[in-house]
C-alpha atoms as a PDB file:
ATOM      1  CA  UNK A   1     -63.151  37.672  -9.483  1.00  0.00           C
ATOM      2  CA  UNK A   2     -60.410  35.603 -10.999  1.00  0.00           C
ATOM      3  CA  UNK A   3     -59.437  32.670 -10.159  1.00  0.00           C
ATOM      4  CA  UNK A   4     -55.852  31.909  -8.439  1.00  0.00           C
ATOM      5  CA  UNK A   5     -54.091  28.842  -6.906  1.00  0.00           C
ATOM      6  CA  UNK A   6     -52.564  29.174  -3.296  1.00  0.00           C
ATOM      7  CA  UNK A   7     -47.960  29.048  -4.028  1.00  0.00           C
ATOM      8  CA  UNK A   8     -47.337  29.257  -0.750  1.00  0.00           C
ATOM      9  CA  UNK A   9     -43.605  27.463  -0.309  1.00  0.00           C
ATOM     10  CA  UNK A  10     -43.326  25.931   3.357  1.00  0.00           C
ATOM     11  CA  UNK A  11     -41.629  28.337   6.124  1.00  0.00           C
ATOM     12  CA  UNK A  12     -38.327  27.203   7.265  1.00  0.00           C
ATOM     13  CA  UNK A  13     -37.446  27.156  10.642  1.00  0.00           C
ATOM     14  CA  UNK A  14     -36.857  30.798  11.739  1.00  0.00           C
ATOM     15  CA  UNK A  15     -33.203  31.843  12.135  1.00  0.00           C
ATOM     16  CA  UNK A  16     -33.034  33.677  15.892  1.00  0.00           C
ATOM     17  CA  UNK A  17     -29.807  35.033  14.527  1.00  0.00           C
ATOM     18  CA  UNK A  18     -31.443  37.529  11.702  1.00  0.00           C
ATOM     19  CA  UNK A  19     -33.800  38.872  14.492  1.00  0.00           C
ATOM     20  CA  UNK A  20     -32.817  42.537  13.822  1.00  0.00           C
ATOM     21  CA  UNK A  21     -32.780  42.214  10.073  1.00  0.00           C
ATOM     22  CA  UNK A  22     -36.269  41.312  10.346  1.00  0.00           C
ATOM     23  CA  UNK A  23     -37.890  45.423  11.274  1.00  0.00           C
ATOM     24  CA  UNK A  24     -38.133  46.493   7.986  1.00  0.00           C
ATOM     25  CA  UNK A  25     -39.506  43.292   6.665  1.00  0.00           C
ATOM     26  CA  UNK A  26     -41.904  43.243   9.614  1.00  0.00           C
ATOM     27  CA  UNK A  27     -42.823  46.797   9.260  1.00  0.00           C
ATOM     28  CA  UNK A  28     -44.146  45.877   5.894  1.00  0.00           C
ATOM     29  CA  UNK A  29     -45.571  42.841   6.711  1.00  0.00           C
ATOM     30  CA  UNK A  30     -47.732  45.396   9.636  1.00  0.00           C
ATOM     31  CA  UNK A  31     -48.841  48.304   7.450  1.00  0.00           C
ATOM     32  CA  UNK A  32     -49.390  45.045   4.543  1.00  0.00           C
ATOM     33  CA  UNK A  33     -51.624  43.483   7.128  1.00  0.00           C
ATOM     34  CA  UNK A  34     -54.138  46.601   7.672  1.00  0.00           C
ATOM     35  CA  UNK A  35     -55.206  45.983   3.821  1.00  0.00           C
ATOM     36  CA  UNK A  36     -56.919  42.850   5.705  1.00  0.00           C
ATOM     37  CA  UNK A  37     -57.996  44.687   9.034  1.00  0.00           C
ATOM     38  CA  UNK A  38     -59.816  47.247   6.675  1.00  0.00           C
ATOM     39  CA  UNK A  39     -62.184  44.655   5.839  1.00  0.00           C
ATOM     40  CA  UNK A  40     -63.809  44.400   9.410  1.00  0.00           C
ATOM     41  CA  UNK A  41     -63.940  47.884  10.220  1.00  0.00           C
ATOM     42  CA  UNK A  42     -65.596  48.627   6.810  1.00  0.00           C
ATOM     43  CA  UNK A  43     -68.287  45.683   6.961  1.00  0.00           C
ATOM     44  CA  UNK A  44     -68.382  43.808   9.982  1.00  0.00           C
ATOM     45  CA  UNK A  45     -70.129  45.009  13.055  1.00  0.00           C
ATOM     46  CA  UNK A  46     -68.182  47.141  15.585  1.00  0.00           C
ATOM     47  CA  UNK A  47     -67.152  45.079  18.452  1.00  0.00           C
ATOM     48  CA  UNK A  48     -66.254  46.767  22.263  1.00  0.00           C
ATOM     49  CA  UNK A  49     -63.060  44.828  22.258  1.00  0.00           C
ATOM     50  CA  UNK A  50     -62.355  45.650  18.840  1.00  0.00           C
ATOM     51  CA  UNK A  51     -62.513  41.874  17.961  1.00  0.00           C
ATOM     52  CA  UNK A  52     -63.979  42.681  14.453  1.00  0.00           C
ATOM     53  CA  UNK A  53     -60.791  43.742  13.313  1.00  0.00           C
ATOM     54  CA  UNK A  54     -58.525  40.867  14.575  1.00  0.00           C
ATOM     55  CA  UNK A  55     -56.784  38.639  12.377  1.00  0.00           C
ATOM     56  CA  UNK A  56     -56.944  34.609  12.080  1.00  0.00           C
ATOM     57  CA  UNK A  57     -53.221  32.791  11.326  1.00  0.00           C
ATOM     58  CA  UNK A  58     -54.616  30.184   8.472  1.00  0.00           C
ATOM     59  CA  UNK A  59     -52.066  27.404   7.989  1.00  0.00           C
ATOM     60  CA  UNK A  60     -53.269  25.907   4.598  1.00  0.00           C
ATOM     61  CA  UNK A  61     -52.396  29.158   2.999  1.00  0.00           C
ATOM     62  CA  UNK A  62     -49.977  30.834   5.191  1.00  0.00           C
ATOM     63  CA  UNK A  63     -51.631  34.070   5.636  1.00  0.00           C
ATOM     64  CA  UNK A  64     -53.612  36.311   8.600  1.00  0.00           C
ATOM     65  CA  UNK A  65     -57.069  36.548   7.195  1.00  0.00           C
ATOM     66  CA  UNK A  66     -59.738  38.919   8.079  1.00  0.00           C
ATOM     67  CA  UNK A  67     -62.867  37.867  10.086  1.00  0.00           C
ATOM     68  CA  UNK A  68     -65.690  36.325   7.688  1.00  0.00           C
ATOM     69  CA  UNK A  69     -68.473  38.543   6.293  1.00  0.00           C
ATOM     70  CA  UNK A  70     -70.158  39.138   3.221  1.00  0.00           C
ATOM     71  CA  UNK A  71     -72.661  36.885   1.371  1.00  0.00           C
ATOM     72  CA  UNK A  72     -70.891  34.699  -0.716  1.00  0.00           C
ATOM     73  CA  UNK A  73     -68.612  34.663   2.453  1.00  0.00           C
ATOM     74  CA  UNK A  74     -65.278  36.093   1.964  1.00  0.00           C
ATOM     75  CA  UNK A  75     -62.257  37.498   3.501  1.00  0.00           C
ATOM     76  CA  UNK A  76     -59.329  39.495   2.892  1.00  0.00           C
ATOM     77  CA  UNK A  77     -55.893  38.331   4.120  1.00  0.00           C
ATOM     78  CA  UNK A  78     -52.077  38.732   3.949  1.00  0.00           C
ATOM     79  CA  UNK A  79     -49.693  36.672   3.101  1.00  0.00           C
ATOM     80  CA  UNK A  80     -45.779  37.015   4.574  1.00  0.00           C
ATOM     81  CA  UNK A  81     -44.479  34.758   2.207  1.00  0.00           C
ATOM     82  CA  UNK A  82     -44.869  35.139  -0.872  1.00  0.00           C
ATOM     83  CA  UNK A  83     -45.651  38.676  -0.065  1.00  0.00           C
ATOM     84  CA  UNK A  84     -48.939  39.148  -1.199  1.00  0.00           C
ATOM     85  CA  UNK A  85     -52.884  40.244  -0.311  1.00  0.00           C
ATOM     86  CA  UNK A  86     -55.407  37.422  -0.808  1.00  0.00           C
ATOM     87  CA  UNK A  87     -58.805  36.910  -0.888  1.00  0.00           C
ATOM     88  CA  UNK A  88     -60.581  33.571   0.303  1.00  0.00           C
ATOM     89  CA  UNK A  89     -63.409  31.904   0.305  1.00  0.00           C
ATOM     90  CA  UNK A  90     -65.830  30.604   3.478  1.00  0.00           C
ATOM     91  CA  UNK A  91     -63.592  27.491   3.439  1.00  0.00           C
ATOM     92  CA  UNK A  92     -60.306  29.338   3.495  1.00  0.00           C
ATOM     93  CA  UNK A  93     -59.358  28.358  -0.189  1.00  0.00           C
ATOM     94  CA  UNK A  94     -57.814  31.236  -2.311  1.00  0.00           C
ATOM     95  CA  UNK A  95     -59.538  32.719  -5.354  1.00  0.00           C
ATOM     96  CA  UNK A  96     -57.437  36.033  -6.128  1.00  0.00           C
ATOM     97  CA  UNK A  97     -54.123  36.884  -5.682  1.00  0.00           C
ATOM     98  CA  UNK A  98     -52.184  40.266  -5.924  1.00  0.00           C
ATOM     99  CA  UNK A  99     -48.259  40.712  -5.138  1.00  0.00           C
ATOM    100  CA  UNK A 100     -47.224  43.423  -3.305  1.00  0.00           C
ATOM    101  CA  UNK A 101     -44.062  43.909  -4.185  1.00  0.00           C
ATOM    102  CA  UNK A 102     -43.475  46.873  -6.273  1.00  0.00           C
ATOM    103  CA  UNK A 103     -46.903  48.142  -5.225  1.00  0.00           C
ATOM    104  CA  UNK A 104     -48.173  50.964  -2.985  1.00  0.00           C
ATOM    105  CA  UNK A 105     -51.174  50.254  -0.635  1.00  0.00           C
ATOM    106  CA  UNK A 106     -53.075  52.664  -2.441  1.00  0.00           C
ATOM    107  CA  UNK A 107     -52.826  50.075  -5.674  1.00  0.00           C
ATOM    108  CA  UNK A 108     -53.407  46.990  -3.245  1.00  0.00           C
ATOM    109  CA  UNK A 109     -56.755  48.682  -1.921  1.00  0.00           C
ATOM    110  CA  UNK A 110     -58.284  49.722  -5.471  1.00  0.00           C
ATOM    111  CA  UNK A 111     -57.540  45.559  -6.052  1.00  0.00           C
ATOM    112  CA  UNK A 112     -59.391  44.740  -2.971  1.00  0.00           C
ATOM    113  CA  UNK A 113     -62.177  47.106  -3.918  1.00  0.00           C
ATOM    114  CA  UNK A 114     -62.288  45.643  -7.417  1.00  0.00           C
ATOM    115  CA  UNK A 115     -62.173  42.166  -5.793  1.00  0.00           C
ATOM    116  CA  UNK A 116     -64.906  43.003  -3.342  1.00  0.00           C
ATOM    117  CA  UNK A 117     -67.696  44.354  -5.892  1.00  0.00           C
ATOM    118  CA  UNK A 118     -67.268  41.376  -7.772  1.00  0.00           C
ATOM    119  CA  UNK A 119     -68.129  39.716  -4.495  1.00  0.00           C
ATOM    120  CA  UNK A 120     -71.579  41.555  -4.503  1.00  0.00           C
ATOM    121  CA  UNK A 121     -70.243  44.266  -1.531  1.00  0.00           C
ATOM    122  CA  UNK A 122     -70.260  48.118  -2.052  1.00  0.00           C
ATOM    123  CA  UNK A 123     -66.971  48.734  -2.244  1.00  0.00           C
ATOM    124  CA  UNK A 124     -67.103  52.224  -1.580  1.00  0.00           C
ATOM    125  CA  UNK A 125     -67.436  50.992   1.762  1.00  0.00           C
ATOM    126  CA  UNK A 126     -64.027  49.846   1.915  1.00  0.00           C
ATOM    127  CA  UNK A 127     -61.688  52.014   3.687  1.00  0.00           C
ATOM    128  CA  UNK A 128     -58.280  52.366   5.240  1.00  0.00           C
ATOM    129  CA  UNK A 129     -59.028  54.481   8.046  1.00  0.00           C
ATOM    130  CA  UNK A 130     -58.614  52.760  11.296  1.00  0.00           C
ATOM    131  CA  UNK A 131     -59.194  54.238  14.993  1.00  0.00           C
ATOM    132  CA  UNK A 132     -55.415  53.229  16.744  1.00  0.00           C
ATOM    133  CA  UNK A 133     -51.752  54.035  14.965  1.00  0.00           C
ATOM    134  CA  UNK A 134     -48.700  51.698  14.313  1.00  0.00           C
ATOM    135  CA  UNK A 135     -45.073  52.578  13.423  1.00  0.00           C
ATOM    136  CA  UNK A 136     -44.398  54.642  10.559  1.00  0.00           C
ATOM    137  CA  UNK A 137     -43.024  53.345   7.246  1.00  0.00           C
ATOM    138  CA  UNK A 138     -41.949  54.805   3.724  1.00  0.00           C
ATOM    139  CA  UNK A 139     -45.280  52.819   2.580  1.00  0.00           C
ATOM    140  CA  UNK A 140     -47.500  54.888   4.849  1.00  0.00           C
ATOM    141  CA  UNK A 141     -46.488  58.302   2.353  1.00  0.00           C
ATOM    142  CA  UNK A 142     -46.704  55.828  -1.007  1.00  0.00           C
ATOM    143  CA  UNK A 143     -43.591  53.893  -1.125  1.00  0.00           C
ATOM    144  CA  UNK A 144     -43.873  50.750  -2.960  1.00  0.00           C
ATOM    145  CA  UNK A 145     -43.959  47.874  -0.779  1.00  0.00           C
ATOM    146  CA  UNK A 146     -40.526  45.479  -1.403  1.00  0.00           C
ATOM    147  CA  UNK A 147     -40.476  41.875  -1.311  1.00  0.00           C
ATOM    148  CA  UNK A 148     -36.850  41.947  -1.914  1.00  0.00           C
ATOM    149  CA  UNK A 149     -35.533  40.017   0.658  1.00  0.00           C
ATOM    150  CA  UNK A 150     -37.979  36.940   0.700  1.00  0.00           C
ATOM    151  CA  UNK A 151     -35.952  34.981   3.434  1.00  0.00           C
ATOM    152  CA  UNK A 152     -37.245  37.337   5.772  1.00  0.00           C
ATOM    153  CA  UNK A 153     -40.293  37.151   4.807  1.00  0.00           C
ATOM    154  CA  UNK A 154     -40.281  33.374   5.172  1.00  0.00           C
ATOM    155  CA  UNK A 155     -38.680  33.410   8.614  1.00  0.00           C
ATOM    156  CA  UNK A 156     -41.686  36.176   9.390  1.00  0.00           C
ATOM    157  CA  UNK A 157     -44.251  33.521   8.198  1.00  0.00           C
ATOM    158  CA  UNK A 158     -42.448  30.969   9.710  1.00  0.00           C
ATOM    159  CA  UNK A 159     -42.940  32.918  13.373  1.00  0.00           C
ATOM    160  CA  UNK A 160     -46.310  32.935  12.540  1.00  0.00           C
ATOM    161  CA  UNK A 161     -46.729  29.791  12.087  1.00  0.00           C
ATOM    162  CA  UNK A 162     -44.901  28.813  14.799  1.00  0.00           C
ATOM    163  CA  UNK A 163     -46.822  31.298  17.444  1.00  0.00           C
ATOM    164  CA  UNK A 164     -50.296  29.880  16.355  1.00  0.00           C
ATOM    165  CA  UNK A 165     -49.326  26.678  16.635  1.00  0.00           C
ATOM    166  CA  UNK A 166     -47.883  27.133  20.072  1.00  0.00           C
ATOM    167  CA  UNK A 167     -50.631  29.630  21.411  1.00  0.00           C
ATOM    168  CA  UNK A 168     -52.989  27.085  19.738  1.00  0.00           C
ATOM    169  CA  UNK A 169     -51.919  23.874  21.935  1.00  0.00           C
ATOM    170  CA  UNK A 170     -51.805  25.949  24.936  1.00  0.00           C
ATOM    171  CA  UNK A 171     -55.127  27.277  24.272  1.00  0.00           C
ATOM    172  CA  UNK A 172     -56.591  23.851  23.720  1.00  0.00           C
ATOM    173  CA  UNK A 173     -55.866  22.827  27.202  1.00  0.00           C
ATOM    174  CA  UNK A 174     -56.993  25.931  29.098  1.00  0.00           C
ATOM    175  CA  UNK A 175     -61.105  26.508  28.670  1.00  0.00           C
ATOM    176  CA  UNK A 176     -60.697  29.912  30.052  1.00  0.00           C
ATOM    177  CA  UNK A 177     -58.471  31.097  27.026  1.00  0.00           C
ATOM    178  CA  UNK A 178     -59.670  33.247  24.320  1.00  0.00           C
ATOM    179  CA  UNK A 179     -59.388  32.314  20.965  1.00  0.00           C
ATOM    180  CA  UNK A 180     -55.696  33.288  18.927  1.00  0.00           C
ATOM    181  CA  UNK A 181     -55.719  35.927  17.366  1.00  0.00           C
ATOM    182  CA  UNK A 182     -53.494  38.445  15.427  1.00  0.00           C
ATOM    183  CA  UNK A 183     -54.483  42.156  16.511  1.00  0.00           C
ATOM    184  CA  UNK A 184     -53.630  44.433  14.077  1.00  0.00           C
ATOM    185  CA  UNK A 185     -52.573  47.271  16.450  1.00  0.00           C
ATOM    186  CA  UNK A 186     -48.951  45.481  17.726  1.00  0.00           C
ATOM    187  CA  UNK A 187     -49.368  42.954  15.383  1.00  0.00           C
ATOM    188  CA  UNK A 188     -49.056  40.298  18.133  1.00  0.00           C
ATOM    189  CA  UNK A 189     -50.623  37.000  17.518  1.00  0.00           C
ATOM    190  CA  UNK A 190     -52.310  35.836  20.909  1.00  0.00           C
ATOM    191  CA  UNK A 191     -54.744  34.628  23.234  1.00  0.00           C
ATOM    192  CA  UNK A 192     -56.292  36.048  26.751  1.00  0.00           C
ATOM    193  CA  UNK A 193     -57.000  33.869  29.820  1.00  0.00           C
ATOM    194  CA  UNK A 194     -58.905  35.105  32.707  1.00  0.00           C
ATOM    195  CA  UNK A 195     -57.317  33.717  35.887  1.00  0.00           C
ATOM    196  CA  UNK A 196     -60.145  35.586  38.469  1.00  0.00           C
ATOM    197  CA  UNK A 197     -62.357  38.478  37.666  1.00  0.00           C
ATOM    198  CA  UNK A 198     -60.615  41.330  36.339  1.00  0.00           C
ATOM    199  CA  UNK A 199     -57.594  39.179  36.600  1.00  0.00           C
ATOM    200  CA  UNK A 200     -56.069  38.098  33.106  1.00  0.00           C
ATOM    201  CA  UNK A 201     -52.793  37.169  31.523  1.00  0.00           C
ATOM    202  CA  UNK A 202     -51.849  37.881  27.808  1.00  0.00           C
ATOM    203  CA  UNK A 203     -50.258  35.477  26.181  1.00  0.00           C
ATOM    204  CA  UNK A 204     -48.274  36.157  22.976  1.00  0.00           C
ATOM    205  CA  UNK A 205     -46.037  36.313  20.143  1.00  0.00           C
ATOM    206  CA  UNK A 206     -44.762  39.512  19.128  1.00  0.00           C
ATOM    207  CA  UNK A 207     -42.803  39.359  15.512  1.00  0.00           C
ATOM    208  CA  UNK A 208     -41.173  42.516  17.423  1.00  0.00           C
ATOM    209  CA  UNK A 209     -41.561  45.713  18.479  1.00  0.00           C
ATOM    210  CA  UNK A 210     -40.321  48.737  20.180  1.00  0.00           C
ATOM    211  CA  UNK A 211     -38.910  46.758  23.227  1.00  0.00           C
ATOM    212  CA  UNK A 212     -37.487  43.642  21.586  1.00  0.00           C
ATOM    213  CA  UNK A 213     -36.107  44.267  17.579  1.00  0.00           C
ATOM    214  CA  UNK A 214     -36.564  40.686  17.407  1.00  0.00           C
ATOM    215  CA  UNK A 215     -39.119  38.017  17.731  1.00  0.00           C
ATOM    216  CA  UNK A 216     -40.197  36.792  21.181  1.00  0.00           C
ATOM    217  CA  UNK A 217     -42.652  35.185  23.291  1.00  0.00           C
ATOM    218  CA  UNK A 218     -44.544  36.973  26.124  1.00  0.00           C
ATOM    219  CA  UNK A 219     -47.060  36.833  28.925  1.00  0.00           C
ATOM    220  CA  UNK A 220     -48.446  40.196  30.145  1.00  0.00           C
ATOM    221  CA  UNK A 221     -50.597  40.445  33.573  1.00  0.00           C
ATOM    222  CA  UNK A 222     -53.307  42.661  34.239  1.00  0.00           C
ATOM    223  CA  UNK A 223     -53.855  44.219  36.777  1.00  0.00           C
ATOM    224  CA  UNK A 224     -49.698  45.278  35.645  1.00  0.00           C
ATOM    225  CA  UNK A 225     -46.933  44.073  37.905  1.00  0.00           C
ATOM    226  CA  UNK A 226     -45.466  46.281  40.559  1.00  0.00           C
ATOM    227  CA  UNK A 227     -41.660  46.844  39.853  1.00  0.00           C
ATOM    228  CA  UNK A 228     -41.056  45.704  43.399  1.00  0.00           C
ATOM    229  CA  UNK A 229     -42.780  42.213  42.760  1.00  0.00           C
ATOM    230  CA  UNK A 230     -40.822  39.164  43.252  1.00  0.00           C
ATOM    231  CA  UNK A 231     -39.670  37.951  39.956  1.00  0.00           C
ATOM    232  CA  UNK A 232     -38.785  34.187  39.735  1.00  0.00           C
ATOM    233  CA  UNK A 233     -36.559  32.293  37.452  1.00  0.00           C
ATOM    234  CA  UNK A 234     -38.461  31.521  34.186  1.00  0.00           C
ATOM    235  CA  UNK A 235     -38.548  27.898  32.465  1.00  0.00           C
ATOM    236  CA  UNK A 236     -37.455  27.584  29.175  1.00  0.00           C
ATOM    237  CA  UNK A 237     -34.750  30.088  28.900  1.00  0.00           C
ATOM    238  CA  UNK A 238     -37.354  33.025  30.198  1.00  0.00           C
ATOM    239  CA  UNK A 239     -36.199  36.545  31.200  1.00  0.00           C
ATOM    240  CA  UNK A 240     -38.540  39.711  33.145  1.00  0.00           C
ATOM    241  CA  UNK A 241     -38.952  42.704  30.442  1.00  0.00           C
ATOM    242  CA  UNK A 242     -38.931  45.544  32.898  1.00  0.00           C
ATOM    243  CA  UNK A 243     -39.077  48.398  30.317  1.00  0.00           C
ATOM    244  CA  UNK A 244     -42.505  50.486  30.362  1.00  0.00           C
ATOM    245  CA  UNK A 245     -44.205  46.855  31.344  1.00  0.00           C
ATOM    246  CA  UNK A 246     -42.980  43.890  33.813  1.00  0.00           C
ATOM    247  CA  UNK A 247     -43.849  40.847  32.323  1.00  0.00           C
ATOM    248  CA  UNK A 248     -41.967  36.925  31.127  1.00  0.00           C
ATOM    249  CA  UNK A 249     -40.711  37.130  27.300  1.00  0.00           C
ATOM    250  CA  UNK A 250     -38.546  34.510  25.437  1.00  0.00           C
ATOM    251  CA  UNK A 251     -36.772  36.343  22.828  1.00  0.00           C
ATOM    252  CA  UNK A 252     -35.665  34.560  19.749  1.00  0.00           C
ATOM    253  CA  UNK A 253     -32.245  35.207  20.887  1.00  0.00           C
ATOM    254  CA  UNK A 254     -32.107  32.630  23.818  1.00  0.00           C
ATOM    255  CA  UNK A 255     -33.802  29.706  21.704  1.00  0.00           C
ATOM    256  CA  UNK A 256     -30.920  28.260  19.753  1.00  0.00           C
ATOM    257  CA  UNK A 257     -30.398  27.686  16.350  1.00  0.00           C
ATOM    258  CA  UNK A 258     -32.916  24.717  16.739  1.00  0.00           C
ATOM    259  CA  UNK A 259     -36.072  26.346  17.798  1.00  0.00           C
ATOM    260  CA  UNK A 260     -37.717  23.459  19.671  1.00  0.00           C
ATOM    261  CA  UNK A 261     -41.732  23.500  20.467  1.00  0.00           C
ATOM    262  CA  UNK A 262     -41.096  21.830  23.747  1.00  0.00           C
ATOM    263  CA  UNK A 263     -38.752  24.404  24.684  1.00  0.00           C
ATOM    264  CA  UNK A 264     -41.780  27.559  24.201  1.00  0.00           C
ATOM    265  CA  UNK A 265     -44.330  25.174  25.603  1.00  0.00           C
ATOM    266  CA  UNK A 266     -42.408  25.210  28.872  1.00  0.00           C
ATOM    267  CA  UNK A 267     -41.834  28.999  28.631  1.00  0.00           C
ATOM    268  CA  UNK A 268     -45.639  29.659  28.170  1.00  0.00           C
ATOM    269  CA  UNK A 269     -46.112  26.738  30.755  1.00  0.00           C
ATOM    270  CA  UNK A 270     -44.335  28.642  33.515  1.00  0.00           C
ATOM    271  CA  UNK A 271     -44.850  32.009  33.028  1.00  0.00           C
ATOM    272  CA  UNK A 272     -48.452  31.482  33.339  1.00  0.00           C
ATOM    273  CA  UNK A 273     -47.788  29.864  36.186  1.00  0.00           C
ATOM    274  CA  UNK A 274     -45.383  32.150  37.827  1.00  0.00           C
ATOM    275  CA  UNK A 275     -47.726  34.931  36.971  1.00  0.00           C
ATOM    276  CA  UNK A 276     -51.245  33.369  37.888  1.00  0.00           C
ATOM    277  CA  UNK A 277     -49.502  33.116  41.585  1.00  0.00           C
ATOM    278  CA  UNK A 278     -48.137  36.976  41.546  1.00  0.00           C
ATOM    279  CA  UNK A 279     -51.949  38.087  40.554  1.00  0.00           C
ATOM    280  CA  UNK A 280     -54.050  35.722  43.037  1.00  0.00           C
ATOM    281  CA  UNK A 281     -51.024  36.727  45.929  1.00  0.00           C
ATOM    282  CA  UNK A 282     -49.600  33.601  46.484  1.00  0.00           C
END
């Protein structure tokens, strides 16, 4: 394996503005991101909530990194910005590198399988094949991946960044939440609370999606709302999605130009609450 050091440039503050210039980028960034996922459902124990294929937001290098496994420990992870696949150590620290741009996922996963014998593992285990779909891209039929545009990539790091943090502090205060994760199916970064039995709220940051082009926050109830449900005014700029699901969101769109943490801390703050009440039927 050969060694690399981490060049990850600090995210600026994402620009709300650019949300719909952001698909293709994020498209990328999802398909990208699967390299990673591969690495749980090829060597990590099958989990019932499919938890083995979940992805961790790791400030120090600015990347979603698989689960551990292995022995040395290692994982595979993707990095928005710069666009790249990386493989860490237990302790998060980078030893190998590849760019993506200009590269297919096909030459990206014969690197990870190269990287991944050198780590001791059969890499013949490795594979791309993966039980749920996403949205189509050029890269899915060999396309080269294109890093072109890094400011989007940056803002998409940036989001990141931002959501974990966010989901992170919220998490910190509320023992029934689950840890955040990024899950590699809608490519949301989140955490679950359990407000009663078979009662929960999802709580979320979508980089976007078929619903919202742009990045937003979200909470999502389960049991799902009834479209007749009262739907009170949300805090922090909040508005009801009421396409296909009816649930709080706080699109990029109604942040500002200055994206302020106290400003999605109320959001998440009172949508949980709004929707905790709606589920227990008060």
């Amino acid at each position: 394996m050969s060694a690399a050091q981490p060049d990850r440039a600090r995210p600026r503050l994402p620009d709300p503005r650019k949300g719909v210039t952001l698909v293709d980028a994020r498209l990328q960034l999802h398909h990208a991101a699967q390299l990673a996922t591969a690495f749980g459902i090829s060597y990590l124990p099958a989990r019932a909530d499919d938890s083995h294929t979940n992805l961790e937001w790791i400030e120090t290098v600015g990347a979603l990194a698989s689960n551990v496994g292995g022995s040395p420990a290692v994982r595979i992870a993707m990095r928005p910005f710069s666009f790249a696949m990386l493989v860490l150590d237990a302790g998060a620290n980078v030893v190998a590198t590849y760019p993506l741009d200009g590269r297919t996922v096909d030459d990206a996963a014969g690197w990870i399988r190269r990287q991944l014998a050198d780590c001791g593992l059969d890499s013949a285990r490795y594979t791309l094949k993966r039980h749920y779909e996403i949205p189509s891209h050029a890269v899915d039929t060999g396309a080269a991946f294109r890093g072109t545009t890094p400011d989007l990539f940056e803002q998409l790091a940036a989001w990141y960044s931002l959501g974990a943090d966010a989901l992170g502090r919220f998490a910190s205060s509320a023992p029934q939440a689950s840890a955040v994760r990024c899950w590699p199916h809608h490519f949301d970064i989140a955490t679950l609370l359990e407000v009663a039995p078979g009662k929960t709220i999802g709580l979320g940051m979508e980089p976007g999606d078929a619903y919202w082009a742009e990045p937003y926050f979200y909470a999502s109830p389960y049991p799902s709302l009834e479209a007749q449900a009262a739907r009170p005014d949300l805090g922090g700029n909040g508005i009801w999605n009421t396409r296909d699901w009816i649930g709080p969101v706080l699109p990029s769109s109604r942040m500002g130009a200055g994206i302020q943490p106290t400003q999605i801390d109320e959001f998440l703050q009172s949508a949980v609450s709004i929707c905790t009440r709606i589920l227990l039927g008060n």
